[in-house]
C-alpha atoms as a PDB file:
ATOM      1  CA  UNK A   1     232.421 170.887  70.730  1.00  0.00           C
ATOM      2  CA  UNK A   2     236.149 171.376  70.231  1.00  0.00           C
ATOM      3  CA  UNK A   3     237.254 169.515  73.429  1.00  0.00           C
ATOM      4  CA  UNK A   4     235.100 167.185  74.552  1.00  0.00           C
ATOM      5  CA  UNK A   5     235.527 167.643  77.801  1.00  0.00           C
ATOM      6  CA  UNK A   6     233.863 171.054  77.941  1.00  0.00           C
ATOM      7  CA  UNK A   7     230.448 171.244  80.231  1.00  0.00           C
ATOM      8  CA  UNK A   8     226.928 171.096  78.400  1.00  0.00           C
ATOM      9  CA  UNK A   9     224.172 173.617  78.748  1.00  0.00           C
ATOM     10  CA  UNK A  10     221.356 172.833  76.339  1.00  0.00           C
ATOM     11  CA  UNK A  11     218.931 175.899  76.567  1.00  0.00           C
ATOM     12  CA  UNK A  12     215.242 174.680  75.144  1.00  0.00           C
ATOM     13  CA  UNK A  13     213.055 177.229  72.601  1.00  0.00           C
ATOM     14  CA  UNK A  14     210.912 177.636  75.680  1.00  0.00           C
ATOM     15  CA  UNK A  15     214.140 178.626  78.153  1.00  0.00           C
ATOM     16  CA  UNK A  16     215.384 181.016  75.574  1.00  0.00           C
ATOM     17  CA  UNK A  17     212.286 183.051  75.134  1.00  0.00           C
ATOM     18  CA  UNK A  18     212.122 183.497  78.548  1.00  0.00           C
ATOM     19  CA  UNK A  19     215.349 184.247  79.006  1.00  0.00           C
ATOM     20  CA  UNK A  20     215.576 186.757  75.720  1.00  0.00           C
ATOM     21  CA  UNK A  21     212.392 188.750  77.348  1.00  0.00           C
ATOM     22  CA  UNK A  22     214.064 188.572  80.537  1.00  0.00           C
ATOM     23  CA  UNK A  23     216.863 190.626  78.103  1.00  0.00           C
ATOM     24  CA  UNK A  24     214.368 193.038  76.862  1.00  0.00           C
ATOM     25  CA  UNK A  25     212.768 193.611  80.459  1.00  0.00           C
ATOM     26  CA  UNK A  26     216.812 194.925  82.139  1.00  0.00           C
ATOM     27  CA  UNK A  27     216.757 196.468  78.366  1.00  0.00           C
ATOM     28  CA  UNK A  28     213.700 198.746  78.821  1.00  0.00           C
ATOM     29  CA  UNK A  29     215.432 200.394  81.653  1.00  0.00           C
ATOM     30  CA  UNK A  30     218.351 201.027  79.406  1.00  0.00           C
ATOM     31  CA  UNK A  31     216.695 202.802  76.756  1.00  0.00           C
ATOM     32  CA  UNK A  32     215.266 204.361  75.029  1.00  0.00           C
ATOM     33  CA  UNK A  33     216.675 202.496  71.900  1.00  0.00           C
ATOM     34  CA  UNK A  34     215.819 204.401  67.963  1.00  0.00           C
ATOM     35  CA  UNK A  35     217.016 200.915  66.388  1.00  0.00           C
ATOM     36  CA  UNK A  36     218.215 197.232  67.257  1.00  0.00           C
ATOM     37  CA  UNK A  37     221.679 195.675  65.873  1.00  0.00           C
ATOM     38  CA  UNK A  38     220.991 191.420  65.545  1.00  0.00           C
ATOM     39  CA  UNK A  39     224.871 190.060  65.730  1.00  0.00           C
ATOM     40  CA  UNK A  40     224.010 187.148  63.070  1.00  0.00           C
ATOM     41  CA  UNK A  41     223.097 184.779  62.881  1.00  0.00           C
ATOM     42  CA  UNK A  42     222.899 183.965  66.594  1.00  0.00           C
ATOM     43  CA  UNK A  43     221.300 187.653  67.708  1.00  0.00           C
ATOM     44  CA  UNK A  44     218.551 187.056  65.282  1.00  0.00           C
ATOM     45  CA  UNK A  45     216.224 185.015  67.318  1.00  0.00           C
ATOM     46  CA  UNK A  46     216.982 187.516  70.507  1.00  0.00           C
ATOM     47  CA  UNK A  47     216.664 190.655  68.702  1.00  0.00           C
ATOM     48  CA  UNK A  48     213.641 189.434  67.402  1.00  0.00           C
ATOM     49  CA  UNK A  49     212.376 189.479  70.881  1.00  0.00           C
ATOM     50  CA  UNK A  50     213.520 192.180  72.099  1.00  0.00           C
ATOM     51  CA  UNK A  51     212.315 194.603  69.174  1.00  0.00           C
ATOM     52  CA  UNK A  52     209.339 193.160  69.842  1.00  0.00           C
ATOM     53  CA  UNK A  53     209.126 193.778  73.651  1.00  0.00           C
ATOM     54  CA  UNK A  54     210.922 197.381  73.125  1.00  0.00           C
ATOM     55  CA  UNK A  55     208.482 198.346  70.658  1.00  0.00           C
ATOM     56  CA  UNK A  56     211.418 199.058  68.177  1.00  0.00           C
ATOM     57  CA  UNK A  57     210.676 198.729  64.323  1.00  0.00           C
ATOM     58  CA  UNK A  58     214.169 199.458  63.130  1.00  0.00           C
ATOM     59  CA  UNK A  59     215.977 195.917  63.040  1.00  0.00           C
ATOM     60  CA  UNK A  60     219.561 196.117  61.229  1.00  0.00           C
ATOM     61  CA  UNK A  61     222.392 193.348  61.197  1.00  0.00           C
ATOM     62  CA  UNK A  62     225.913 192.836  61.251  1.00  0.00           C
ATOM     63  CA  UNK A  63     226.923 189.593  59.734  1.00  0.00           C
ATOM     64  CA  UNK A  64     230.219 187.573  61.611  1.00  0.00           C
ATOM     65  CA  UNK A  65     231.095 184.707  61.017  1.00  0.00           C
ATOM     66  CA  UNK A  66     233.426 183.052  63.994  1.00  0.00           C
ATOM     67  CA  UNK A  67     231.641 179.510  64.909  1.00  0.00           C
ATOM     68  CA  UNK A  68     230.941 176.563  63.347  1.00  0.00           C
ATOM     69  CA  UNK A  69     228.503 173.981  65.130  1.00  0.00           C
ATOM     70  CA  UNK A  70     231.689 172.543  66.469  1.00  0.00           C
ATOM     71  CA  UNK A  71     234.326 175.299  67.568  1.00  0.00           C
ATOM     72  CA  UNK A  72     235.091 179.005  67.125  1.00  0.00           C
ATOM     73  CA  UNK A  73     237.392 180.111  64.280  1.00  0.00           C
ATOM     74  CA  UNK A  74     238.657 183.271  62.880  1.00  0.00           C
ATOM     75  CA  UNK A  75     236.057 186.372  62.260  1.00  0.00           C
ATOM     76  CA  UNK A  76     235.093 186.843  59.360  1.00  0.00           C
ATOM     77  CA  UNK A  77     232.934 190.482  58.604  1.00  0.00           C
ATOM     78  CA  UNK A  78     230.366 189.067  56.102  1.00  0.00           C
ATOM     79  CA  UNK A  79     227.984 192.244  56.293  1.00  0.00           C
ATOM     80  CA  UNK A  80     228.378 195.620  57.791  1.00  0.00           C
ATOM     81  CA  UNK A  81     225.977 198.152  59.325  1.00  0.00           C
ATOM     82  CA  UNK A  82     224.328 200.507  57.667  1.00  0.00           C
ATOM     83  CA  UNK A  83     225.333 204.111  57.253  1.00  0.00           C
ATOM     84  CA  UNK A  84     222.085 205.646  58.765  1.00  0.00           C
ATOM     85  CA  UNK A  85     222.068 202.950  61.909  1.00  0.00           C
ATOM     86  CA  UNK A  86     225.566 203.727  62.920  1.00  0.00           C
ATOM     87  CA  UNK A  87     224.877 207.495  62.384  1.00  0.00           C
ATOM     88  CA  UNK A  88     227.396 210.998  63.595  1.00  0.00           C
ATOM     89  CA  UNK A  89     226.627 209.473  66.994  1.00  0.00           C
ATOM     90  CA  UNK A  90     228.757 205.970  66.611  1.00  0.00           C
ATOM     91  CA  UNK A  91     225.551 203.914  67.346  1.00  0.00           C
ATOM     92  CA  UNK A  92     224.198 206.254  70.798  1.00  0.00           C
ATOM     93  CA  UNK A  93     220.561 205.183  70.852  1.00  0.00           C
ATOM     94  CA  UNK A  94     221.181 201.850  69.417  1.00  0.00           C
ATOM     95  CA  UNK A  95     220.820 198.389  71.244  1.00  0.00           C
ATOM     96  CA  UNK A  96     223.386 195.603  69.730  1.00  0.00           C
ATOM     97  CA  UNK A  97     221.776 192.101  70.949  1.00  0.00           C
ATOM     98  CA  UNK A  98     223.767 188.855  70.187  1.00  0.00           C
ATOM     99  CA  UNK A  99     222.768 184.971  71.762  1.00  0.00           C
ATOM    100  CA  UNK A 100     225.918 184.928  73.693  1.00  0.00           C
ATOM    101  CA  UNK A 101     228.987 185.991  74.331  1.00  0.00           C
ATOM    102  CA  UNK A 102     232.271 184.024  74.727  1.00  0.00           C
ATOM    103  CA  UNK A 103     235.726 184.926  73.991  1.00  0.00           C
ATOM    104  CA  UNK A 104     235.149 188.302  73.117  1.00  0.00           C
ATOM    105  CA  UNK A 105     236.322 188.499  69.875  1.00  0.00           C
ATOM    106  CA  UNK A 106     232.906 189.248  68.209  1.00  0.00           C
ATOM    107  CA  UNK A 107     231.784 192.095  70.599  1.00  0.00           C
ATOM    108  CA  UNK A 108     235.583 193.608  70.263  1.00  0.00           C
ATOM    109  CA  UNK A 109     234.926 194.206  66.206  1.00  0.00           C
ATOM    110  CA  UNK A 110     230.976 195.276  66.529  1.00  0.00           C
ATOM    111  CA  UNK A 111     232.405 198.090  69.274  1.00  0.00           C
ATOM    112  CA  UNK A 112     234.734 198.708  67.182  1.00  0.00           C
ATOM    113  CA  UNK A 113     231.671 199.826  64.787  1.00  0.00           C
ATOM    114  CA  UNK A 114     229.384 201.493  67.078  1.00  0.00           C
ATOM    115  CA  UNK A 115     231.337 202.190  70.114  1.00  0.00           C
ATOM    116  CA  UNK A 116     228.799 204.081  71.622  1.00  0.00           C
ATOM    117  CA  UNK A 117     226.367 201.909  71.102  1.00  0.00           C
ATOM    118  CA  UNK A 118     224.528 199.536  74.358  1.00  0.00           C
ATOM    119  CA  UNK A 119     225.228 195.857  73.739  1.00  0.00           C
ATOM    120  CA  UNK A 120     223.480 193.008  75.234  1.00  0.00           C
ATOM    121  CA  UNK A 121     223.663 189.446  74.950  1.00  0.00           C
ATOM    122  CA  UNK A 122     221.417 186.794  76.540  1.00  0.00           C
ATOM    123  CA  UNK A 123     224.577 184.599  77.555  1.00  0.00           C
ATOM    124  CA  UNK A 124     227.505 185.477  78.870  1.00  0.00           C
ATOM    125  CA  UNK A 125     231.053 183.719  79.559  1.00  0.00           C
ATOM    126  CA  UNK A 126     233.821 185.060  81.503  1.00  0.00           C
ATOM    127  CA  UNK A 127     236.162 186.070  79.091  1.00  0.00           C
ATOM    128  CA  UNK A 128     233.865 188.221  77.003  1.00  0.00           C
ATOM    129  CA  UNK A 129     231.482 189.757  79.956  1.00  0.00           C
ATOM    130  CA  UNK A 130     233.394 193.080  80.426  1.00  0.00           C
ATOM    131  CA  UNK A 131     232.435 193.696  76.431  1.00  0.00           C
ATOM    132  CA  UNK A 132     228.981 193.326  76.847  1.00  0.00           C
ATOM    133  CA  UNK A 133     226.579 196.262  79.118  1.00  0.00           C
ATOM    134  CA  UNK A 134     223.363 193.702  79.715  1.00  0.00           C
ATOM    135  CA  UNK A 135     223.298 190.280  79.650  1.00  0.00           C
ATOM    136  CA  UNK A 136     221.131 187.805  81.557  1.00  0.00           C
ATOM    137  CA  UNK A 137     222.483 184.303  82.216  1.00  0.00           C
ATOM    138  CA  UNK A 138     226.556 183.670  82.983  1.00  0.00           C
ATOM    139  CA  UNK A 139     228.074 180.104  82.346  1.00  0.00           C
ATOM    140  CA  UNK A 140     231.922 179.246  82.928  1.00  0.00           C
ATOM    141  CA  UNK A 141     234.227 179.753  80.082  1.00  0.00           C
ATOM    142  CA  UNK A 142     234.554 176.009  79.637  1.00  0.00           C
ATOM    143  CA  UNK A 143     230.713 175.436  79.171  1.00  0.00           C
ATOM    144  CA  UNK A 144     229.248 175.055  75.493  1.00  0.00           C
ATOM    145  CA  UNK A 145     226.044 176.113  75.734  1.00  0.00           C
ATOM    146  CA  UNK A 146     223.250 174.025  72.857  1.00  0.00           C
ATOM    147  CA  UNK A 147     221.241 176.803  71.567  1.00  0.00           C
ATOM    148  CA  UNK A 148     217.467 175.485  70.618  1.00  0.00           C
ATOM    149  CA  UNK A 149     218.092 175.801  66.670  1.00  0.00           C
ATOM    150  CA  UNK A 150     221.149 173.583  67.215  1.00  0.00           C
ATOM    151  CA  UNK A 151     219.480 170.806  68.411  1.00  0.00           C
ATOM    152  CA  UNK A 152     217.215 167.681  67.967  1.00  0.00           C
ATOM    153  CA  UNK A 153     215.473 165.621  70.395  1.00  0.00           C
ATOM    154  CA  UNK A 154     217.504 163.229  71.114  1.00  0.00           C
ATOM    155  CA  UNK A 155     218.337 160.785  74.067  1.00  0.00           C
ATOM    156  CA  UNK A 156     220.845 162.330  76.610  1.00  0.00           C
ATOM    157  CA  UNK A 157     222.956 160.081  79.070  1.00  0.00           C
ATOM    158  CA  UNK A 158     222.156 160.759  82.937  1.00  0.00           C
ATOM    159  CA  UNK A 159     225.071 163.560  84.171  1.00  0.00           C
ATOM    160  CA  UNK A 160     226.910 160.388  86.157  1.00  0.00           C
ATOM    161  CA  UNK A 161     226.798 158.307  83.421  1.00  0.00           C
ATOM    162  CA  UNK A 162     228.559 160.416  81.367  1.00  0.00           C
ATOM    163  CA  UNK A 163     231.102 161.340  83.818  1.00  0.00           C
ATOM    164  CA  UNK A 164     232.498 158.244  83.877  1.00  0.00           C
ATOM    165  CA  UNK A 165     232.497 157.406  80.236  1.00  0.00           C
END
C-alpha cells in the first residue's frame, strides 16, 4: 500500500467466488451478453466466473497495466480488443468485468473502447462507481482491498492492536 495508513480488506478465494457469482447473478438480468471483456489481469479470475455462470463462450481481454502490488501508476494499454468483439456496435451486447474499480482511470480508457458496452466490476470505490453499470461490494476510497492471488497466509495483528501501532 502507498500510504500506510489506508484501511485493509483482505477478500479470501472463497469470499471472491461468492461474491464474483453474486456478479454474474445482477449480470443475468442485464443481458443477454454475445461475449465477455476480462480487464487484465485482475478481471480474469471474475470473468472467468461469470462466463461460466452466463453461459458465454466468447472470453476476450484488454490488457492495462496501472497497479503494482503496492500503488497505482500511470496506464499503460498493453493489449487491445479485438476487431470482431468491439464490432459496428461499440461493444452493445458485450459485458466488460474487471476485480475492482478505484480511481477510475481504467474504466475511463476501456469506455473509451467500447462505449456501449455494460461494465461490471466485483468491487467498487467511490471515485470510480459512476464508470461502472454493476458492481457488487463498495469499500471507501481509502480502503486497499487484498485480493486472494495477492496473498499468503500469514499472521494478522488484532484490528486494536494495529491501531495503536
Amino acid at each position: 500500500m502507498e500510504d500506510h495508513g489506508q484501511k485493509s480488506f483482505p477478500v479470501s478465494w472463497d469470499q471472491f467466488h461468492r461474491d464474483a457469482r453474486a456478479l454474474a447473478w445482477r449480470l443475468s438480468a442485464a443481458g443477454p451478453f454475445r461475449a465477455v471483456v476480462a480487464v487484465t489481469r485482475g478481471g480474469l479470475v471474475p470473468a472467468a466466473i461469470v462466463a461460466r455462470e452466463l453461459g458465454i463462450r466468447v472470453i476476450e481481454t484488454v490488457g492495462i497495466a496501472s497497479y503494482d502490488y503496492e500503488k497505482q501508476g500511470e496506464l499503460n494499454v498493453l493489449k487491445t480488443i479485438a476487431p470482431n468483439i468491439v464490432g459496428g456496435d461499440l461493444g452493445q451486447g458485450v459485458v466488460i468485468v474487471d476485480d475492482l474499480v478505484d480511481t477510475g482511470n481504467t474504466a475511463k480508457v476501456v469506455r473509451e473502447m467500447m462505449p456501449k458496452a455494460h461494465f461490471a466490476t466485483v468491487y467498487a470505490k467511490p471515485q470510480g462507481r459512476p464508470l461502472v453499470d454493476t458492481f457488487i461490494t463498495e469499500v471507501s476510497q481509502d480502503t486497499w482491498i487484498f485480493l486472494p492471488w495477492d496473498m499468503g497466509l500469514q499472521f494478522a495483528p488484532p484490528i486494536a492492536k494495529a491501531a495503536t501501532a
